[in-house]
N, C-alpha and C. Protein backbone atom coordinates (compact mmCIF):
# COMPACT_ATOMS: atom_id res chain seq x y z
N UNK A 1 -64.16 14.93 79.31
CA UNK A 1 -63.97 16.17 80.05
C UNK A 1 -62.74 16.00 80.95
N UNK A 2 -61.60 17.28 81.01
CA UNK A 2 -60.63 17.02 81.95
C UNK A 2 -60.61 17.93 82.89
N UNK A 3 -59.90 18.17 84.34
CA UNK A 3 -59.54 18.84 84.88
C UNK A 3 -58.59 19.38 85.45
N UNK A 4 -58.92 20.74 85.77
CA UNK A 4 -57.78 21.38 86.78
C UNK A 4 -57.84 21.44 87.80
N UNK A 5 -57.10 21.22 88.67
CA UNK A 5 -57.20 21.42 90.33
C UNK A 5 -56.28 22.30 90.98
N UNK A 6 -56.79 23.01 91.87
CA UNK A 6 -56.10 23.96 92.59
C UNK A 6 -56.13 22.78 94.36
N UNK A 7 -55.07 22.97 94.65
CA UNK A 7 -54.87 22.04 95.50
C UNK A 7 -54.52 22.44 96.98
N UNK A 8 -55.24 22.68 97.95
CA UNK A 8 -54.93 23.60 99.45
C UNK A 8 -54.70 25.22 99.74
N UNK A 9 -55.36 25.92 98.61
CA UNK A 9 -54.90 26.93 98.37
C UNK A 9 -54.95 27.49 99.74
N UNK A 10 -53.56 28.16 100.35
CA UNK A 10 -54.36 28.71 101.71
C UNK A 10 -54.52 30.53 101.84
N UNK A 11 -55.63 30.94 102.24
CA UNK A 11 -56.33 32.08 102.47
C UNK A 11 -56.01 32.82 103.66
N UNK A 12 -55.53 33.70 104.19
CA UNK A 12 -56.22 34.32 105.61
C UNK A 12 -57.02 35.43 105.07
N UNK A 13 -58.16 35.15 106.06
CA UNK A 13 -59.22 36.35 104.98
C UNK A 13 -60.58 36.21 107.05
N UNK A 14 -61.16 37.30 106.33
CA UNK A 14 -62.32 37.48 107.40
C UNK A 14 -63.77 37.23 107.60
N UNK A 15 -64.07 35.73 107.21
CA UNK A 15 -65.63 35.46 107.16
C UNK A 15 -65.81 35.14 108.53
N UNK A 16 -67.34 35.12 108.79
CA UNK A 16 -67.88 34.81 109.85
C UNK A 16 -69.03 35.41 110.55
N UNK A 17 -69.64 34.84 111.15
CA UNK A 17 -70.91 35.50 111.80
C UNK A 17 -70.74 36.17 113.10
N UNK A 18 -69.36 36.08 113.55
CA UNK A 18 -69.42 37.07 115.14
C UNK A 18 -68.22 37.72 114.78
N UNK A 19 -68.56 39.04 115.53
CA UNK A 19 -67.80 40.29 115.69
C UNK A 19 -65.95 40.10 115.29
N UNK A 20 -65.79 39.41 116.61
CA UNK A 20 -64.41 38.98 116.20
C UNK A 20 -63.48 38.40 115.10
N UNK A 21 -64.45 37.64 114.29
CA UNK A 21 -63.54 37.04 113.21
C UNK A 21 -63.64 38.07 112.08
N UNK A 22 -64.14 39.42 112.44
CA UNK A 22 -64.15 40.11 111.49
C UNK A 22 -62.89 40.74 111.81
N UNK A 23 -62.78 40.92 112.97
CA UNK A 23 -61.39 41.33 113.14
C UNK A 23 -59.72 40.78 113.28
N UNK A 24 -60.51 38.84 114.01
CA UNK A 24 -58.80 38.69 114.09
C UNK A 24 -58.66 37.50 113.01
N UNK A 25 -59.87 37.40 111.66
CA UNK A 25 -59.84 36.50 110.92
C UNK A 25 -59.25 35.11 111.18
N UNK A 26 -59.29 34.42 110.01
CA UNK A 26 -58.92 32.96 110.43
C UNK A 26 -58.25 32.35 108.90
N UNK A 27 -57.22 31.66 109.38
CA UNK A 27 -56.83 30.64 107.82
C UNK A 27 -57.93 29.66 107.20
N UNK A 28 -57.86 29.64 106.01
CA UNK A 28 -58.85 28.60 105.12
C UNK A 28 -57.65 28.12 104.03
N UNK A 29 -58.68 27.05 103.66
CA UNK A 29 -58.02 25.89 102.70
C UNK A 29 -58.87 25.93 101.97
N UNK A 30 -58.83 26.31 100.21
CA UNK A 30 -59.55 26.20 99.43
C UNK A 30 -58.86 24.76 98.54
N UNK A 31 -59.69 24.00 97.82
CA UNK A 31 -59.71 23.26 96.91
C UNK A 31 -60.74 23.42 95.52
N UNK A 32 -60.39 23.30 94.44
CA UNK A 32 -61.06 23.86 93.48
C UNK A 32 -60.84 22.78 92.35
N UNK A 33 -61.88 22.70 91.67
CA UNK A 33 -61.85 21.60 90.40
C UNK A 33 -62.38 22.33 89.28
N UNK A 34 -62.17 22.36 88.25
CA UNK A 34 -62.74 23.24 87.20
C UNK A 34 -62.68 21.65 86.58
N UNK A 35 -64.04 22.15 85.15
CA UNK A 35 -63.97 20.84 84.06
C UNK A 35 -64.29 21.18 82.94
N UNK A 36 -63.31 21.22 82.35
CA UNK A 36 -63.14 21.64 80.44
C UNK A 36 -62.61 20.61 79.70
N UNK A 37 -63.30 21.43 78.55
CA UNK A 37 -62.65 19.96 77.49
C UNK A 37 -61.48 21.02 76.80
N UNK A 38 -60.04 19.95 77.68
CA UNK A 38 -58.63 20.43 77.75
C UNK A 38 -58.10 20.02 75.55
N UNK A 39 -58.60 19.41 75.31
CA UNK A 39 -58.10 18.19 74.11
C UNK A 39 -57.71 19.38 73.08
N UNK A 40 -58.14 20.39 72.47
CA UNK A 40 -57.67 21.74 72.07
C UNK A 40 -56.44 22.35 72.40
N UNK A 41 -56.06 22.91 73.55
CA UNK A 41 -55.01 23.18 74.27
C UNK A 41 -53.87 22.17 74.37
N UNK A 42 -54.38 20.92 74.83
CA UNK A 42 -53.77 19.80 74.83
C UNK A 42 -52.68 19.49 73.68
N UNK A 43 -53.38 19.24 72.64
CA UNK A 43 -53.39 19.40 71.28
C UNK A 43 -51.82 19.87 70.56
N UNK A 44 -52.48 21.58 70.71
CA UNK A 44 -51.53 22.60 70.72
C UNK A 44 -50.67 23.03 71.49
N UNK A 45 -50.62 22.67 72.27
CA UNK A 45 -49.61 23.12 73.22
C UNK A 45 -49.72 24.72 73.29
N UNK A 46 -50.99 25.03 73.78
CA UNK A 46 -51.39 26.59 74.16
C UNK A 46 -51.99 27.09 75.08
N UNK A 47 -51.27 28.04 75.94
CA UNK A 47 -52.00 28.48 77.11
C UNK A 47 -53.21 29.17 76.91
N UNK A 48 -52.95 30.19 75.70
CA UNK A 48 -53.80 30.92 75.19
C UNK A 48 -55.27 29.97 75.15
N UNK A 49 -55.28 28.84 74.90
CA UNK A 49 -56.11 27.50 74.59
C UNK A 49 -57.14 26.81 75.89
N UNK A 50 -56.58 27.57 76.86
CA UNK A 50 -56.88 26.64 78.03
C UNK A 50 -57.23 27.44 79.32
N UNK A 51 -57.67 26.74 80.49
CA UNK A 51 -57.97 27.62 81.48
C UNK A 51 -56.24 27.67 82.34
N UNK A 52 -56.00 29.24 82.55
CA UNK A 52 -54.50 29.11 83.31
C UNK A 52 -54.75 29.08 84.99
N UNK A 53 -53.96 28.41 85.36
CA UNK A 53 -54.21 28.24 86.84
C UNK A 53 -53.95 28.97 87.75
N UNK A 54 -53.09 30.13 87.57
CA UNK A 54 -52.54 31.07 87.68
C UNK A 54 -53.98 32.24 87.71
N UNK A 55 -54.78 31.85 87.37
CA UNK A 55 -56.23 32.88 86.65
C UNK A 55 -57.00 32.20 87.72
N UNK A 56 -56.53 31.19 87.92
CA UNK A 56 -57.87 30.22 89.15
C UNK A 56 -57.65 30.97 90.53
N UNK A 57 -56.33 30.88 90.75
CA UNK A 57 -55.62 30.91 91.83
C UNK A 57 -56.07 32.68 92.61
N UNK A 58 -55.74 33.54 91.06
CA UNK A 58 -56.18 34.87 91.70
C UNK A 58 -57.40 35.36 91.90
N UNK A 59 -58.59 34.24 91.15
CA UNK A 59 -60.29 34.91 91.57
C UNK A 59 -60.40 33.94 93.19
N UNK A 60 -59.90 33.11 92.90
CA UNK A 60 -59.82 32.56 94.47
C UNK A 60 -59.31 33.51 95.81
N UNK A 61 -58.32 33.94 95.50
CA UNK A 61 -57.98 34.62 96.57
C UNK A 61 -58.84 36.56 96.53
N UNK A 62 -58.65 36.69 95.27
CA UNK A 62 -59.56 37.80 95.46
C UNK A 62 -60.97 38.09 95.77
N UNK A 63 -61.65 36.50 95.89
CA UNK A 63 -62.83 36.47 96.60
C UNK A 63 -62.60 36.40 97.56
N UNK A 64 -62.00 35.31 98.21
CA UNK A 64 -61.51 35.15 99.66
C UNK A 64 -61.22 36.56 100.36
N UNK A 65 -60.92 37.62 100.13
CA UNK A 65 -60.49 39.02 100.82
C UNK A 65 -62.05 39.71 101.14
N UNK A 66 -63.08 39.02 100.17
CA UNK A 66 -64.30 39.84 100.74
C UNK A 66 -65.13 39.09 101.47
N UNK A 67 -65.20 40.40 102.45
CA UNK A 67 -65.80 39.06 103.89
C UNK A 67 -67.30 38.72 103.56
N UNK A 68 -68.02 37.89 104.08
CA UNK A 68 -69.10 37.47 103.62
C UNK A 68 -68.89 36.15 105.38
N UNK A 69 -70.21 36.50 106.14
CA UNK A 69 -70.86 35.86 107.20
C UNK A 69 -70.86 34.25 106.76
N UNK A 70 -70.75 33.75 105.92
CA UNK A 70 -70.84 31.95 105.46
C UNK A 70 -70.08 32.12 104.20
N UNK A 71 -69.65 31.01 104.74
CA UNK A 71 -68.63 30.29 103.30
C UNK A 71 -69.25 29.62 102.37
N UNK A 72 -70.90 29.41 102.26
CA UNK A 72 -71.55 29.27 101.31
C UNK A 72 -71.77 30.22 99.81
N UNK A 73 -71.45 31.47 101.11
CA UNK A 73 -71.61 32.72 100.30
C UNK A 73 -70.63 32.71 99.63
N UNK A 74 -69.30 32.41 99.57
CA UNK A 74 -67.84 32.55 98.72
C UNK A 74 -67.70 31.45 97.97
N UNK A 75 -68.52 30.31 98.37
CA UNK A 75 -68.01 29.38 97.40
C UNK A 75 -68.89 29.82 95.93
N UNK A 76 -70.11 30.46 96.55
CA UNK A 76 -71.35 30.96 95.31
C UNK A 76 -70.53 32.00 94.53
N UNK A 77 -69.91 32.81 95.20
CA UNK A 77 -69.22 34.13 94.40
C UNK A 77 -68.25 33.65 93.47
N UNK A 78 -67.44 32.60 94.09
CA UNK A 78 -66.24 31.94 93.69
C UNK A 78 -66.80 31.40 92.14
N UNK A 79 -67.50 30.21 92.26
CA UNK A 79 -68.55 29.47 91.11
C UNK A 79 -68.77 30.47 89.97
N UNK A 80 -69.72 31.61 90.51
CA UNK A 80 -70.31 32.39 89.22
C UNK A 80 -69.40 33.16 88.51
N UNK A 81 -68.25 33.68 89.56
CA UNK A 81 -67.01 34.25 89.14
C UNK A 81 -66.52 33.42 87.82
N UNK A 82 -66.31 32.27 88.13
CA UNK A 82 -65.34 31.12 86.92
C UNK A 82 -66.25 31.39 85.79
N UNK A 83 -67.14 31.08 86.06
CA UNK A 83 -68.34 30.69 84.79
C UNK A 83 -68.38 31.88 84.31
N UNK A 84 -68.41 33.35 84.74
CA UNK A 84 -68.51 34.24 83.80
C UNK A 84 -67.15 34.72 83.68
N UNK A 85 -66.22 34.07 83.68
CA UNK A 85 -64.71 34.37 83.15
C UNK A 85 -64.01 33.78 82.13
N UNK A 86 -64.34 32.84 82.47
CA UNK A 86 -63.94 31.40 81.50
C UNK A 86 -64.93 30.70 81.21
N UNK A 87 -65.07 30.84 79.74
CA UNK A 87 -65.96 30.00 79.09
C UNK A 87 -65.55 28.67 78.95
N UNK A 88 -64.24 28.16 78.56
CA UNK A 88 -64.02 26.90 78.67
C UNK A 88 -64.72 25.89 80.24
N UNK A 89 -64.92 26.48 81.09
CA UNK A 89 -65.12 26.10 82.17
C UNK A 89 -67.10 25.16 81.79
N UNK A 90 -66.61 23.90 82.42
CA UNK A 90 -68.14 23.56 82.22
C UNK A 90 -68.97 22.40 83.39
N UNK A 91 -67.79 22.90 84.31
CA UNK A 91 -68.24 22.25 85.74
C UNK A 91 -67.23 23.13 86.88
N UNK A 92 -67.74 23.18 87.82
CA UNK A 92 -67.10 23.82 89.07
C UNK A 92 -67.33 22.72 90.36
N UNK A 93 -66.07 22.11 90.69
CA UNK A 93 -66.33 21.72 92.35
C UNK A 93 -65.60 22.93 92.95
N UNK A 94 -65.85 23.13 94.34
CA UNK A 94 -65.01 24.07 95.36
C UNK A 94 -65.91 23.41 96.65
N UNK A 95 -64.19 23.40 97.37
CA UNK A 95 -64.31 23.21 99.05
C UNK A 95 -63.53 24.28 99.48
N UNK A 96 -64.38 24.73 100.53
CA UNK A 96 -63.70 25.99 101.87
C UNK A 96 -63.19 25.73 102.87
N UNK A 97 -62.45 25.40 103.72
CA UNK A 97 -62.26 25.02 104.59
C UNK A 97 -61.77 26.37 105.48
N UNK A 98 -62.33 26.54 106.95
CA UNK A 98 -61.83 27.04 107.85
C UNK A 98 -61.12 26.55 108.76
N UNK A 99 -59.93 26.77 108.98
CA UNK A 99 -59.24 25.61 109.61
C UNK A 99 -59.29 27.00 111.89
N UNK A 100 -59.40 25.52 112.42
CA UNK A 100 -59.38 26.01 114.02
C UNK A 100 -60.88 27.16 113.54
N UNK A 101 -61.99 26.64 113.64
CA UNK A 101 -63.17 27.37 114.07
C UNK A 101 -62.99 27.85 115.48
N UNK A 102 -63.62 29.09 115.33
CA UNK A 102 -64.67 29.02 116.79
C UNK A 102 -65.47 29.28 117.04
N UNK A 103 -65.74 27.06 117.78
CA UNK A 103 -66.64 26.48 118.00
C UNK A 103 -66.42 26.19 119.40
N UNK A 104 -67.40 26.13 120.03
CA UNK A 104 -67.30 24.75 121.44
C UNK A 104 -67.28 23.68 121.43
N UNK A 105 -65.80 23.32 121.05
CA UNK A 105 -65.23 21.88 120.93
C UNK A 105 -63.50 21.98 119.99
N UNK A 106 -63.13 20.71 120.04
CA UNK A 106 -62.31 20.52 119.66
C UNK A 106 -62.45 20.01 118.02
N UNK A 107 -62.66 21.45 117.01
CA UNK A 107 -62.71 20.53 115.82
C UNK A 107 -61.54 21.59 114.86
N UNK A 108 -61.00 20.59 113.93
CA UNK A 108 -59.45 20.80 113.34
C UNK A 108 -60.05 22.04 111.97
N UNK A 109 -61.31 21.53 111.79
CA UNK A 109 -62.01 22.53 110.81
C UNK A 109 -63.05 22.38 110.41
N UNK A 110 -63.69 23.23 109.59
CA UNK A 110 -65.06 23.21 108.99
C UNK A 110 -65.36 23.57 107.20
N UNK A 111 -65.98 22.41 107.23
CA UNK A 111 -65.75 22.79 105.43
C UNK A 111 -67.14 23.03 104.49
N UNK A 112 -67.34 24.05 103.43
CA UNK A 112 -68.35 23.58 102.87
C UNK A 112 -68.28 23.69 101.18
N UNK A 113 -68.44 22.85 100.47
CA UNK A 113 -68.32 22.50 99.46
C UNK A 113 -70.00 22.41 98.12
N UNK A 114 -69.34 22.89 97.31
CA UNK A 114 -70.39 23.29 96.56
C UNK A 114 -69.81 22.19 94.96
N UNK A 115 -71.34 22.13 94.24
CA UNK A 115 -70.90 21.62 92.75
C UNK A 115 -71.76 22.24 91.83
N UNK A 116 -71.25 22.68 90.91
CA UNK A 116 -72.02 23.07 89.87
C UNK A 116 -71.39 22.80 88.72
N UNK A 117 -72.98 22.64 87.68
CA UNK A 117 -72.37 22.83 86.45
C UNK A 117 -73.11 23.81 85.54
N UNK A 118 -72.17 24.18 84.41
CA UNK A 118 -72.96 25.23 83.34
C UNK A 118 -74.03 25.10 82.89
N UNK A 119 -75.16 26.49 83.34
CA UNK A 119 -76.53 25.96 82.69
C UNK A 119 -76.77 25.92 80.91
């Protein structure tokens, strides 16, 4: 099995559980792993063949625009999104990162990360 990675993708988008971040949102860092068997595509030298990253990149960000109170919730949308898009797809990692929460304290960010694979 090989993969693709989407690597820091960055987001400004509006999740969160209080009032404000609905309004003055916040930057995120997505990371994304898809896992297909590339050896077809590979092969041939065909995009047509393979998952395009370019295709990763835009369900990523077009989830990211819908707000949703936890980033559990987007990484789930994100996941089922791939799997019913791309069939080559036969594992999903994704990390969210919110970078500068607000929290009470000094933390650089908050991340939550999901794994799945095709049932």
């Amino acid at each position: 099995m090989q993969e693709i990675q989407l690597v820091n993708q960055r987001e400004y988008a509006y999740h969160g559980c209080l009032e404000e971040e609905s309004i003055i949102g916040s930057e995120y860092i997505t990371n994304l792993k898809v896992f297909c068997d590339l050896h077809n595509s590979a092969t041939k030298d065909d995009l047509k063949l393979t998952v395009d990253y370019v295709d990763l990149r835009s369900v990523v960000s077009q989830e990211m625009q819908k707000r949703s109170k936890l980033l559990e919730s987007v990484c789930l949308r994100i996941t089922n999104r791939l799997f019913n898009e791309f069939p080559l797809i036969l594992k999903v990692k994704i990390k969210i990162c919110k970078l500068n929460p607000p929290i009470n304290g000094d933390v650089e960010q908050v991340c939550v990360s999901f794994s799945k694979e095709k049932s």
